[in-house]
C-alpha atoms as a PDB file:
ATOM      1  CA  UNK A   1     -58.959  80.670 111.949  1.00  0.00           C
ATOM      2  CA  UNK A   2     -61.358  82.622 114.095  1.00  0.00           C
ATOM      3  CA  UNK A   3     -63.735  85.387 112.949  1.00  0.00           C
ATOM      4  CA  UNK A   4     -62.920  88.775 113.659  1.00  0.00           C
ATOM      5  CA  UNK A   5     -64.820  92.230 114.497  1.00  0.00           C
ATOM      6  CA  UNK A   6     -63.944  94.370 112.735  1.00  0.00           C
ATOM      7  CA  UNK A   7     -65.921  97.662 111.486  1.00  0.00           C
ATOM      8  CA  UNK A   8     -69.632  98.617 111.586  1.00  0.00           C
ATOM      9  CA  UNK A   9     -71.480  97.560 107.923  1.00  0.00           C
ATOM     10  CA  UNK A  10     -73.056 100.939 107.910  1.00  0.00           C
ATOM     11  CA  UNK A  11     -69.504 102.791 107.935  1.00  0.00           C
ATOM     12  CA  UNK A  12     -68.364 100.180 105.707  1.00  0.00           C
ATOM     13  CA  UNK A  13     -71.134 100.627 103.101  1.00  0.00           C
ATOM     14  CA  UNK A  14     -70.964 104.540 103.337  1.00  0.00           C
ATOM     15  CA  UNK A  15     -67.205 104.838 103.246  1.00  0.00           C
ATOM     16  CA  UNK A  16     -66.462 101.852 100.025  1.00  0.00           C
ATOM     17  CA  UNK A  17     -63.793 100.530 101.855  1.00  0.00           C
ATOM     18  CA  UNK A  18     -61.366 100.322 104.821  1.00  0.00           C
ATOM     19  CA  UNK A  19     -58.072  99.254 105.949  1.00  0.00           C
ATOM     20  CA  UNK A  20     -58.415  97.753 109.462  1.00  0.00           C
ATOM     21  CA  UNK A  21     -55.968  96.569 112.298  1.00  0.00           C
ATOM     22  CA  UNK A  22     -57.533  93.062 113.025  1.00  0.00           C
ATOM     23  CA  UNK A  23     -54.867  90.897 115.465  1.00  0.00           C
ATOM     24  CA  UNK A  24     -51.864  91.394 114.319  1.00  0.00           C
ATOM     25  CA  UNK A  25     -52.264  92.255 110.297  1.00  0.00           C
ATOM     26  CA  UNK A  26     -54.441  95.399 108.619  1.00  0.00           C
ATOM     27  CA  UNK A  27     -56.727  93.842 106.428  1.00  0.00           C
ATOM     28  CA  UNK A  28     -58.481  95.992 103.457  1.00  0.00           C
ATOM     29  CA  UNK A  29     -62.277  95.414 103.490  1.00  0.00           C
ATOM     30  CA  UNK A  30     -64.702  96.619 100.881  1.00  0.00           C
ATOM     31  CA  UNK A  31     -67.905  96.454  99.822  1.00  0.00           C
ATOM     32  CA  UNK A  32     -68.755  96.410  96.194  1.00  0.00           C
ATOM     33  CA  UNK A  33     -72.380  96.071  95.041  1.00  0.00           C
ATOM     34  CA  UNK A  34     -73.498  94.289  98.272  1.00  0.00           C
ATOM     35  CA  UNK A  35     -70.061  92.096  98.133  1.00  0.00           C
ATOM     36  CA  UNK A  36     -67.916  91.828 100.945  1.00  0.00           C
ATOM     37  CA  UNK A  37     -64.215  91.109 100.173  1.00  0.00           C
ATOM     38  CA  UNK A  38     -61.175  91.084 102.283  1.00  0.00           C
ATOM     39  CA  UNK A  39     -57.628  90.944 101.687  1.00  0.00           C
ATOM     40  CA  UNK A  40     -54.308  91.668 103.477  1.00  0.00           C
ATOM     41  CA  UNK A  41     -54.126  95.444 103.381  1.00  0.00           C
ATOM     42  CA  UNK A  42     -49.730  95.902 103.258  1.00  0.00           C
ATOM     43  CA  UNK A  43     -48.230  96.081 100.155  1.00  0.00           C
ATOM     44  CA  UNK A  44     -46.131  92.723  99.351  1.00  0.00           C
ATOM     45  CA  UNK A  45     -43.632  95.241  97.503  1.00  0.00           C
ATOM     46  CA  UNK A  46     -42.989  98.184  99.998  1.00  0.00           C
ATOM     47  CA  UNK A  47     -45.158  97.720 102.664  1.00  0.00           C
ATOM     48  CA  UNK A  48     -47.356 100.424 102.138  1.00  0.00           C
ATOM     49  CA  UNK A  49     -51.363 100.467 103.255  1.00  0.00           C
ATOM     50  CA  UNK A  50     -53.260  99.904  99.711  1.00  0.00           C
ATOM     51  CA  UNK A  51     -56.156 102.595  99.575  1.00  0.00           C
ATOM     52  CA  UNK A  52     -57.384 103.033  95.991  1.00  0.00           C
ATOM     53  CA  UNK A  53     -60.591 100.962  94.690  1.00  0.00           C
ATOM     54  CA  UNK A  54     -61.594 100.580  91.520  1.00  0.00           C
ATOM     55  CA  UNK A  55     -65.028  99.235  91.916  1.00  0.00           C
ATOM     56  CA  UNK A  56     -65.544  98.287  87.872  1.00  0.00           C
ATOM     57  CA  UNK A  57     -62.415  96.721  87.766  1.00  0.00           C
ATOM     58  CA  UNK A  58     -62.316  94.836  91.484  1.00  0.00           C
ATOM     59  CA  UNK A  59     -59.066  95.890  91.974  1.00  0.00           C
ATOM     60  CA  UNK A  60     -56.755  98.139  94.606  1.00  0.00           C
ATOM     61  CA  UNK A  61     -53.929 100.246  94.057  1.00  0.00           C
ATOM     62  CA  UNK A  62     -50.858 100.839  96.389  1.00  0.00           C
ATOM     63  CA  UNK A  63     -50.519 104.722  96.761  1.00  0.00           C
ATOM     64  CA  UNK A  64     -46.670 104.721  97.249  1.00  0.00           C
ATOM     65  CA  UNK A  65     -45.414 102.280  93.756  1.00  0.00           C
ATOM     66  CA  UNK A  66     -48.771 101.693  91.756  1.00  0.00           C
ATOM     67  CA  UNK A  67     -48.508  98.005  92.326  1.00  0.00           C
ATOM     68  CA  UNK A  68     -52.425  96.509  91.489  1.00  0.00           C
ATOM     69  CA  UNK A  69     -53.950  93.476  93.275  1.00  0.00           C
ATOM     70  CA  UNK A  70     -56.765  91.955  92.152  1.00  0.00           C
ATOM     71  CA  UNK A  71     -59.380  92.222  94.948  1.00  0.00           C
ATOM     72  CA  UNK A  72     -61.034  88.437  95.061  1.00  0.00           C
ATOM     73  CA  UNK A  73     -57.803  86.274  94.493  1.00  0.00           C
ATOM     74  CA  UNK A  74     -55.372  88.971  95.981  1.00  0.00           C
ATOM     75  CA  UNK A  75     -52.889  88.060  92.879  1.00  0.00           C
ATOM     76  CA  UNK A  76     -50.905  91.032  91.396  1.00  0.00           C
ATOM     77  CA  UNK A  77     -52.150  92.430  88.443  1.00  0.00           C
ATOM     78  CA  UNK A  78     -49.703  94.998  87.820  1.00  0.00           C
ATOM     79  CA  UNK A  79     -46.195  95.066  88.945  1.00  0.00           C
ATOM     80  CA  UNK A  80     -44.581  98.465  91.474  1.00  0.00           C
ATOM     81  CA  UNK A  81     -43.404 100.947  88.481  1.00  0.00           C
ATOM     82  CA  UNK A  82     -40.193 100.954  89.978  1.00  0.00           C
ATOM     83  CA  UNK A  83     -40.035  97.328  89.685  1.00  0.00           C
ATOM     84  CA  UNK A  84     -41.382  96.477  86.592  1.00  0.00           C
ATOM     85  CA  UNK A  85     -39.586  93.030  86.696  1.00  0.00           C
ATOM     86  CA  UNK A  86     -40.851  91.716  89.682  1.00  0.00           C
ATOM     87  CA  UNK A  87     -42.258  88.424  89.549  1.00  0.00           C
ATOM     88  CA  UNK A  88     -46.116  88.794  90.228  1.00  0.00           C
ATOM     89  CA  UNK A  89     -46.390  84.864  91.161  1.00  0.00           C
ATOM     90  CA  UNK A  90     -45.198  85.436  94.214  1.00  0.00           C
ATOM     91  CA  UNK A  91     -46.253  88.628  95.232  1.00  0.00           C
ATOM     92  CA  UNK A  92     -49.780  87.566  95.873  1.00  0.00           C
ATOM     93  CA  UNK A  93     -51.686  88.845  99.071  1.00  0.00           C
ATOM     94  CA  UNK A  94     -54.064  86.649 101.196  1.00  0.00           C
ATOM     95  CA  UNK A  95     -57.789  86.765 101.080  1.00  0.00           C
ATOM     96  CA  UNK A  96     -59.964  86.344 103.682  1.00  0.00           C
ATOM     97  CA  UNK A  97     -63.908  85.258 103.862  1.00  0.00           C
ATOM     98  CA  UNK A  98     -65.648  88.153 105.086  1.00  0.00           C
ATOM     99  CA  UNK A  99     -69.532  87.960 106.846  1.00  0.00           C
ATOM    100  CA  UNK A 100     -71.422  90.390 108.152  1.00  0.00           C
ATOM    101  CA  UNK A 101     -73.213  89.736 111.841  1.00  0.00           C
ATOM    102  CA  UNK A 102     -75.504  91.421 113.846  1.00  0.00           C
ATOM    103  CA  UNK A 103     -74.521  94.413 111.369  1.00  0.00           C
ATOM    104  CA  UNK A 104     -70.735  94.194 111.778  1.00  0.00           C
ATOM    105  CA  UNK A 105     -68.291  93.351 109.319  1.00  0.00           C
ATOM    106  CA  UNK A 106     -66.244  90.149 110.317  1.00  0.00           C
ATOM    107  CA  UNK A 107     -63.476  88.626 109.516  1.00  0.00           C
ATOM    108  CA  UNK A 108     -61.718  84.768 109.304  1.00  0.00           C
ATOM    109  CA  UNK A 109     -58.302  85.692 110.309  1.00  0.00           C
END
Protein backbone atom coordinates (compact mmCIF):
# COMPACT_ATOMS: atom_id res chain seq x y z
CA UNK A 1 0.00 0.00 0.00
CA UNK A 2 1.25 3.52 -0.46
CA UNK A 3 0.33 6.58 1.65
CA UNK A 4 -1.95 8.97 0.33
CA UNK A 5 -2.61 12.94 0.51
CA UNK A 6 -5.36 13.53 1.24
CA UNK A 7 -6.90 16.73 3.16
CA UNK A 8 -5.26 19.53 5.19
CA UNK A 9 -5.31 18.53 9.31
CA UNK A 10 -6.53 21.99 9.98
CA UNK A 11 -9.79 21.47 7.72
CA UNK A 12 -9.92 18.11 9.04
CA UNK A 13 -9.85 19.12 12.74
CA UNK A 14 -12.32 22.11 12.14
CA UNK A 15 -14.78 20.24 9.98
CA UNK A 16 -14.93 16.48 12.36
CA UNK A 17 -14.76 14.60 9.42
CA UNK A 18 -14.59 14.08 5.62
CA UNK A 19 -15.30 11.83 2.85
CA UNK A 20 -12.40 12.01 0.35
CA UNK A 21 -11.69 10.69 -3.28
CA UNK A 22 -8.18 9.10 -2.67
CA UNK A 23 -7.17 6.77 -6.04
CA UNK A 24 -9.83 5.13 -6.93
CA UNK A 25 -12.14 4.69 -3.53
CA UNK A 26 -13.68 7.75 -1.14
CA UNK A 27 -12.43 7.09 2.09
CA UNK A 28 -14.23 8.72 5.35
CA UNK A 29 -11.60 10.38 7.61
CA UNK A 30 -12.22 11.78 11.04
CA UNK A 31 -10.74 13.06 13.79
CA UNK A 32 -12.01 12.30 17.21
CA UNK A 33 -10.23 13.65 20.31
CA UNK A 34 -6.83 13.96 18.51
CA UNK A 35 -7.54 10.34 16.76
CA UNK A 36 -7.24 9.88 13.26
CA UNK A 37 -9.36 7.04 11.75
CA UNK A 38 -10.10 6.05 8.26
CA UNK A 39 -12.40 3.80 6.66
CA UNK A 40 -13.94 3.12 3.21
CA UNK A 41 -16.49 5.89 2.88
CA UNK A 42 -19.45 3.79 0.35
CA UNK A 43 -21.99 2.08 1.95
CA UNK A 44 -21.50 -1.92 1.62
CA UNK A 45 -25.50 -1.96 1.43
CA UNK A 46 -26.51 0.77 -1.18
CA UNK A 47 -23.60 2.48 -2.01
CA UNK A 48 -24.28 5.59 -0.50
CA UNK A 49 -21.38 8.19 0.96
CA UNK A 50 -21.66 7.64 4.97
CA UNK A 51 -21.72 11.25 6.58
CA UNK A 52 -23.05 11.08 10.15
CA UNK A 53 -20.48 10.82 13.25
CA UNK A 54 -21.22 10.04 16.42
CA UNK A 55 -18.14 11.02 18.23
CA UNK A 56 -19.24 9.25 21.86
CA UNK A 57 -20.15 6.29 20.22
CA UNK A 58 -17.16 6.01 17.32
CA UNK A 59 -19.51 5.20 14.93
CA UNK A 60 -21.00 6.52 11.27
CA UNK A 61 -24.29 6.41 9.88
CA UNK A 62 -25.32 5.94 6.15
CA UNK A 63 -27.81 8.87 5.35
CA UNK A 64 -29.84 6.91 2.69
CA UNK A 65 -30.77 3.20 4.94
CA UNK A 66 -29.40 3.93 8.58
CA UNK A 67 -26.93 1.14 8.25
CA UNK A 68 -24.08 1.87 11.35
CA UNK A 69 -20.37 0.96 11.05
CA UNK A 70 -18.29 0.97 13.73
CA UNK A 71 -15.52 3.53 13.01
CA UNK A 72 -12.09 1.56 14.19
CA UNK A 73 -12.91 -2.06 12.91
CA UNK A 74 -15.32 -0.83 10.07
CA UNK A 75 -17.75 -3.92 11.17
CA UNK A 76 -21.55 -3.21 10.96
CA UNK A 77 -23.16 -2.42 13.96
CA UNK A 78 -26.55 -1.99 12.81
CA UNK A 79 -28.11 -3.50 9.83
CA UNK A 80 -29.97 -0.94 6.58
CA UNK A 81 -33.73 -0.66 8.10
CA UNK A 82 -34.89 -1.93 5.00
CA UNK A 83 -32.83 -4.90 5.43
CA UNK A 84 -33.03 -5.83 8.77
CA UNK A 85 -31.85 -9.43 7.90
CA UNK A 86 -28.79 -8.76 6.35
CA UNK A 87 -25.93 -10.57 7.54
CA UNK A 88 -23.54 -7.94 9.24
CA UNK A 89 -20.42 -10.50 8.96
CA UNK A 90 -19.98 -9.72 5.76
CA UNK A 91 -20.87 -6.35 5.32
CA UNK A 92 -17.79 -5.02 6.97
CA UNK A 93 -15.89 -1.94 5.42
CA UNK A 94 -12.03 -1.62 5.29
CA UNK A 95 -9.96 0.47 7.57
CA UNK A 96 -7.11 2.20 6.79
CA UNK A 97 -4.00 3.59 9.06
CA UNK A 98 -4.20 7.17 8.88
CA UNK A 99 -0.90 9.73 9.77
CA UNK A 100 -0.68 13.06 9.65
CA UNK A 101 2.63 14.76 7.79
CA UNK A 102 3.91 17.97 7.40
CA UNK A 103 0.20 18.92 8.58
CA UNK A 104 -1.70 16.80 6.03
CA UNK A 105 -3.83 14.01 6.63
CA UNK A 106 -2.52 10.75 4.87
CA UNK A 107 -3.59 7.80 4.00
CA UNK A 108 -2.28 3.80 3.43
CA UNK A 109 -4.39 2.96 0.54
Amino acid sequence: MVWRVTISYAALEKAGHAAVKVKDRVVFIAVVNGRLYAMDAVCSHSRCILGELDKEKLTVKCPCHHAVFDLRTGEMLEPPYVAPDVPKEKMKLQTFNVRVNRGFVEVDV
